[in-house]
Protein backbone atom coordinates (compact mmCIF):
# COMPACT_ATOMS: atom_id res chain seq x y z
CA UNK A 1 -5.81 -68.48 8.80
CA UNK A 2 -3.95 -66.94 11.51
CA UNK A 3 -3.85 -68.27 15.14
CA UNK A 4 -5.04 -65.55 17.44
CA UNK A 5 -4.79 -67.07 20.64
CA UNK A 6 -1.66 -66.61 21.43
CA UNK A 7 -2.18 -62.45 21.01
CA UNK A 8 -5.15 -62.52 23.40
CA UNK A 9 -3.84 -64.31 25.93
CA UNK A 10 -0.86 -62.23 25.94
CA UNK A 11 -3.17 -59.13 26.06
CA UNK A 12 -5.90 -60.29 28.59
CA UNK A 13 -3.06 -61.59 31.24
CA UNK A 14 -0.92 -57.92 30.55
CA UNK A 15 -4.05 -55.97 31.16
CA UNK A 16 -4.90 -58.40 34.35
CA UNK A 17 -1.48 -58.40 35.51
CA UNK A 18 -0.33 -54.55 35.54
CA UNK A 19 0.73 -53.97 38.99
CA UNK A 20 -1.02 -51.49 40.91
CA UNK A 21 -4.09 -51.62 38.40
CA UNK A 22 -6.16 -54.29 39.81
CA UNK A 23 -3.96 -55.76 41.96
CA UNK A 24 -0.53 -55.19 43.38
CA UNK A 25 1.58 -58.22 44.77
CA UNK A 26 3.42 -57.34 47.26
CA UNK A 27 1.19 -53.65 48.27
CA UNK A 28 3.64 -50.94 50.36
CA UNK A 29 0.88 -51.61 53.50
CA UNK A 30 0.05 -55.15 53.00
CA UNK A 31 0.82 -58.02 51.08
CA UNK A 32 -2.24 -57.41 48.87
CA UNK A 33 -3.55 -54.34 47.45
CA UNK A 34 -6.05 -53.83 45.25
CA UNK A 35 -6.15 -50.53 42.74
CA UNK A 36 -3.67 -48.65 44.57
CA UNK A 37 -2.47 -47.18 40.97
CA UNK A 38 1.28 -47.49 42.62
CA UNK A 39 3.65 -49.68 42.09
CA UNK A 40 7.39 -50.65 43.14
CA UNK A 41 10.11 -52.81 41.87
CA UNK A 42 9.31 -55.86 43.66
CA UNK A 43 5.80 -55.93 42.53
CA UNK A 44 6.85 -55.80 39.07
CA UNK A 45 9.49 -58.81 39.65
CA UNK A 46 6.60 -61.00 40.66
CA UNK A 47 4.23 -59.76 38.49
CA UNK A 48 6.73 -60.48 35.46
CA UNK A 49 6.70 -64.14 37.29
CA UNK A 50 3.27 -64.69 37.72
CA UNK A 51 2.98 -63.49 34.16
CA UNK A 52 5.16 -65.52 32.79
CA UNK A 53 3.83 -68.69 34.79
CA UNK A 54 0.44 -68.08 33.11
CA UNK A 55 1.73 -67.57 29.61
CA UNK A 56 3.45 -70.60 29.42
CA UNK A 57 0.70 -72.51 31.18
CA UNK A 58 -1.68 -71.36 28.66
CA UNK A 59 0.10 -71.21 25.21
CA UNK A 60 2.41 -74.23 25.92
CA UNK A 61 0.57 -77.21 28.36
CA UNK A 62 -3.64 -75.79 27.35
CA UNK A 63 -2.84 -74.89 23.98
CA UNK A 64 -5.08 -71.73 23.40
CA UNK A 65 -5.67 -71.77 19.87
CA UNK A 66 -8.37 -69.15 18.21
CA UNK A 67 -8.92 -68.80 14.43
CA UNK A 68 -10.49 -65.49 13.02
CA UNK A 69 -11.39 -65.11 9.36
């Protein structure tokens, strides 16, 4: 059986986490922006950061485990 968690999370927090898409962190205007569809360097650093953060929360300290098959 193969451990799927790991793959969603990964895909759920990439799809949440695309800056400029839902949310950008730090926005051009403001510190927040939501769907903008733009993006800059910055916001990509801390997006990669946040990202990370979560990923390692998740998979590491939770333990997301999901078993298809």
């Amino acid at each position: 059986m193969a451990d799927w968690g790991p793959v969603f999370v990964a895909v759920v927090l990439f799809i949440l986490l695309t800056p400029g898409l839902l949310v950008q962190i730090p926005g051009r205007n403001r510190v927040v922006e939501f769907g903008n569809f733009q993006t800059s360097g910055v916001s990509i650093l801390v997006h990669s950061v946040i990202y990370f953060a979560l990923i390692c929360i998740f998979l590491l300290a939770v333990g997301v485990h999901m078993y298809l098959g």
